[in-house]
C-alpha atoms as a PDB file:
ATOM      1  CA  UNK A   1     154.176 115.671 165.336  1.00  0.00           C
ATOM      2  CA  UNK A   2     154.585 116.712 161.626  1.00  0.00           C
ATOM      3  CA  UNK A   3     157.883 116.792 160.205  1.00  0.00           C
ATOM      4  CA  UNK A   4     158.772 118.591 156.434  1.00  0.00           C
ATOM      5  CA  UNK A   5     161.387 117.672 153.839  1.00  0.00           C
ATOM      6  CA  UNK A   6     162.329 121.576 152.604  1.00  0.00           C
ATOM      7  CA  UNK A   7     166.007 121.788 150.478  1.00  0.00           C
ATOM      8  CA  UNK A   8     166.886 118.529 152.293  1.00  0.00           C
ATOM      9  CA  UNK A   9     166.699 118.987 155.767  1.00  0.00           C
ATOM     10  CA  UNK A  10     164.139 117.731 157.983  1.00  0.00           C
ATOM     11  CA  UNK A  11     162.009 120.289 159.315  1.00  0.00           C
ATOM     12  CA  UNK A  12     159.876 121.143 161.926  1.00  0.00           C
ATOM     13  CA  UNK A  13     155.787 122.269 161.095  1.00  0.00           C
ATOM     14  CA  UNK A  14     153.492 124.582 163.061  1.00  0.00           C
ATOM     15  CA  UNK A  15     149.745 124.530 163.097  1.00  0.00           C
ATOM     16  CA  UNK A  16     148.217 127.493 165.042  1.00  0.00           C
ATOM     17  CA  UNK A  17     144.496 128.633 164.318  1.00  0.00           C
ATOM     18  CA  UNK A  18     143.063 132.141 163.291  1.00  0.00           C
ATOM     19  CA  UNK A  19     140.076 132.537 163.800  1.00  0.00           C
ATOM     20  CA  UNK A  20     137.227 129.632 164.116  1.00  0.00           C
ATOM     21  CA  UNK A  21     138.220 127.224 161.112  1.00  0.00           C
ATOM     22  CA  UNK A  22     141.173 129.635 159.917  1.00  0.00           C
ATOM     23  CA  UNK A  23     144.409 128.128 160.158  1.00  0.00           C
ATOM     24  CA  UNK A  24     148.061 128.899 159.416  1.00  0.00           C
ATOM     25  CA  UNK A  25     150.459 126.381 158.801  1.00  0.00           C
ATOM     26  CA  UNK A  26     154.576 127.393 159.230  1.00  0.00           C
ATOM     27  CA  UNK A  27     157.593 125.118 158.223  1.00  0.00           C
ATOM     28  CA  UNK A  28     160.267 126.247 159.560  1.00  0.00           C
ATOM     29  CA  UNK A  29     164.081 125.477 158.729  1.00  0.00           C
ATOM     30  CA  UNK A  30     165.888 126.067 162.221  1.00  0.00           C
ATOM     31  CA  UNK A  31     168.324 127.857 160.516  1.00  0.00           C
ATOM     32  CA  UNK A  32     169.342 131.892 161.272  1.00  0.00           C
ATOM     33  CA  UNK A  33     169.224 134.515 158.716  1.00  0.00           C
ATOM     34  CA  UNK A  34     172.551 135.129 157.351  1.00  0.00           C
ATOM     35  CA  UNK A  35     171.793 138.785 156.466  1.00  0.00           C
ATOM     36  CA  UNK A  36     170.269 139.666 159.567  1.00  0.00           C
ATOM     37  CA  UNK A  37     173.150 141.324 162.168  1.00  0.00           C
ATOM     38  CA  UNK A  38     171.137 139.810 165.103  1.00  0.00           C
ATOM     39  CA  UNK A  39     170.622 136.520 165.570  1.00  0.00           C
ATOM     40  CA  UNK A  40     166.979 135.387 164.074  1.00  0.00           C
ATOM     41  CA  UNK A  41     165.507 133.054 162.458  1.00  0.00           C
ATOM     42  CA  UNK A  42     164.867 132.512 158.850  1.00  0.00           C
ATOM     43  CA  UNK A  43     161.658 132.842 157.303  1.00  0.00           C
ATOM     44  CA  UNK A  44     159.938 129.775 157.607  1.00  0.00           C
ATOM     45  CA  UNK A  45     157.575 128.720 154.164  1.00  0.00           C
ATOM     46  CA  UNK A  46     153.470 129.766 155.920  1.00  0.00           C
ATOM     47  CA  UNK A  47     150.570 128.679 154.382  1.00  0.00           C
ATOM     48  CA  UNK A  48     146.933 130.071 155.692  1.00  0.00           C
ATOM     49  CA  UNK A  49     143.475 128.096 154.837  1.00  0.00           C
ATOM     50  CA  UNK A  50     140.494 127.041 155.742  1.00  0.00           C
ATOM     51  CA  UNK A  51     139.872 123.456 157.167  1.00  0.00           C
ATOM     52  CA  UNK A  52     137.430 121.899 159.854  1.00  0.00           C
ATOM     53  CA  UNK A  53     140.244 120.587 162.088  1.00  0.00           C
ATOM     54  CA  UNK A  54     143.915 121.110 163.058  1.00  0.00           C
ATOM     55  CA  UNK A  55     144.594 117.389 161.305  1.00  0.00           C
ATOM     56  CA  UNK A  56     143.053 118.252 158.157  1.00  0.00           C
ATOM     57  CA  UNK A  57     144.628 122.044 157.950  1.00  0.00           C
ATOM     58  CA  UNK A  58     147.972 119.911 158.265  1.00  0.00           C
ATOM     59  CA  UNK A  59     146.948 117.344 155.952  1.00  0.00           C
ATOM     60  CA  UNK A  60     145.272 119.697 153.583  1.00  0.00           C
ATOM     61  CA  UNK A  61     149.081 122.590 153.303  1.00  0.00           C
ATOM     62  CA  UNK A  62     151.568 119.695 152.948  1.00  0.00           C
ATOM     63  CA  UNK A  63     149.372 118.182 150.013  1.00  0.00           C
ATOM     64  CA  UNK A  64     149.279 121.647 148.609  1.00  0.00           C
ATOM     65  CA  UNK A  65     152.790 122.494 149.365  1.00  0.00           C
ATOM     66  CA  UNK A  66     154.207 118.947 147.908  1.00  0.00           C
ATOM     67  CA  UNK A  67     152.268 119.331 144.604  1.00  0.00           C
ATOM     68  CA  UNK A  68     153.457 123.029 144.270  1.00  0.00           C
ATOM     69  CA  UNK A  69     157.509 121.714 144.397  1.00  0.00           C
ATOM     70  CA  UNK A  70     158.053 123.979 147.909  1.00  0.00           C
ATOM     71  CA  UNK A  71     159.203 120.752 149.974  1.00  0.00           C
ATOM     72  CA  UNK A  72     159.958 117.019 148.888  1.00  0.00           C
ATOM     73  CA  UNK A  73     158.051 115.124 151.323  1.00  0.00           C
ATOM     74  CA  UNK A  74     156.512 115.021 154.889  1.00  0.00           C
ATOM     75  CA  UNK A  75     155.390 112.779 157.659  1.00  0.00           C
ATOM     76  CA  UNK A  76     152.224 113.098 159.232  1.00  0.00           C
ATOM     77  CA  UNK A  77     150.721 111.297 162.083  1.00  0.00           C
ATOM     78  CA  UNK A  78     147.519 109.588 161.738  1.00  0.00           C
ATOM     79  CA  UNK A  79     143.728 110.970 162.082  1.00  0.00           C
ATOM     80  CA  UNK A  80     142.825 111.071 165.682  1.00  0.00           C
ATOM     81  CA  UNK A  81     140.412 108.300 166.310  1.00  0.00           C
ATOM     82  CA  UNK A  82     137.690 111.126 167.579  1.00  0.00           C
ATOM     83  CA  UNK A  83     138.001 112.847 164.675  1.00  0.00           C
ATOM     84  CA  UNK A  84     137.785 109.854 162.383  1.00  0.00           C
ATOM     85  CA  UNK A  85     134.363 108.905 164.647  1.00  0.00           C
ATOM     86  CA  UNK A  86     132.995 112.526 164.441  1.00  0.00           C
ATOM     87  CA  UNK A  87     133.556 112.859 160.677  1.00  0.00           C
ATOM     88  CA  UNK A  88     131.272 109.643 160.567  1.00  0.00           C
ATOM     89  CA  UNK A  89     128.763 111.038 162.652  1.00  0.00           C
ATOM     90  CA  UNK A  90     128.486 114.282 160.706  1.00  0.00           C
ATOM     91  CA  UNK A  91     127.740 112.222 157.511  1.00  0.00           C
ATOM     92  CA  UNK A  92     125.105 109.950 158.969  1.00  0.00           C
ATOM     93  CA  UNK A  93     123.306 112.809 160.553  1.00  0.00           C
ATOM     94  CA  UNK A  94     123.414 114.503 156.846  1.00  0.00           C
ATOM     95  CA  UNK A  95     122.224 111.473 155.133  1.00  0.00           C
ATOM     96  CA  UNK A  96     119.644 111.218 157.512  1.00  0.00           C
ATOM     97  CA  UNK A  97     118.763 114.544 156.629  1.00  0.00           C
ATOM     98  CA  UNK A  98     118.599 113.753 153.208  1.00  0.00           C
ATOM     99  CA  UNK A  99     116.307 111.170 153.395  1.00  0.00           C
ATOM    100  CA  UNK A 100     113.819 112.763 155.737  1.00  0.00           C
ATOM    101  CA  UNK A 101     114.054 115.762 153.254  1.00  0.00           C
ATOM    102  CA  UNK A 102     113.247 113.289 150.463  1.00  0.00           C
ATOM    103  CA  UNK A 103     110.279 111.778 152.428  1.00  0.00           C
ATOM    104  CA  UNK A 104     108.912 115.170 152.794  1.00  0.00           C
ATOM    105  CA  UNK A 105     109.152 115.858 149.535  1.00  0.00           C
ATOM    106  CA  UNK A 106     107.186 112.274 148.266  1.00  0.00           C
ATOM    107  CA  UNK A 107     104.954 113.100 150.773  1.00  0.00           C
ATOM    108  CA  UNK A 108     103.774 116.495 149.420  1.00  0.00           C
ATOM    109  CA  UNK A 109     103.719 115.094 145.926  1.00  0.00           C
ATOM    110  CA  UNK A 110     101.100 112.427 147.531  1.00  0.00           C
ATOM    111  CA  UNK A 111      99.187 114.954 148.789  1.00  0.00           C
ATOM    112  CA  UNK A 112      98.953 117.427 145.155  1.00  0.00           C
END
């Protein structure tokens, strides 16, 4: 679970996706709105973007939100192991591709 420094307090932060590799990511102060006459909560800081996973949506809005002075720090658990070996996979296959792509190409110069 992901945790958020905002105006000193620790926070909690909430990862829900859009649509496909749309994601919105909330931090949000457990405190109440103290103009509101019923008893809500405050507006929590939201961030929406674009990301491949739920880990790197995370990873990616407390980077941004850090660097941009809206909260101090964060924790953040590590990459799932899965996601570390499919993110692998991914660029094998496409250097794989690239190569077979460049053999093509060498090949068709041969030929000329």
């Amino acid at each position: 679970m992901a945790k958020a420094i905002w105006e000193g307090r620790e926070c909690d932060v909430l990862v829900n996706t859009d649509l496909e590799a749309n994601w919105s990511v909330s931090i949000l102060s457990g405190e109440y709105d103290p103009v509101s006459l019923i008893k809500r909560p405050a507006a929590p800081i939201v961030m929406k973007l674009r990301a491949k996973s739920r880990w790197l949506a995370l990873d990616q809005s407390l980077r941004s939100l850090k660097a941009q002075g809206k909260i101090s720090d964060y924790t953040l658990e590590p990459r799932p192991a899965a996601e570390l070996a499919a993110a692998e996979a991914e660029k094998a296959r496409l250097a794989a591709k690239k190569v077979a792509g460049a053999k093509a190409a060498a090949e068709e110069e041969d030929a000329e």
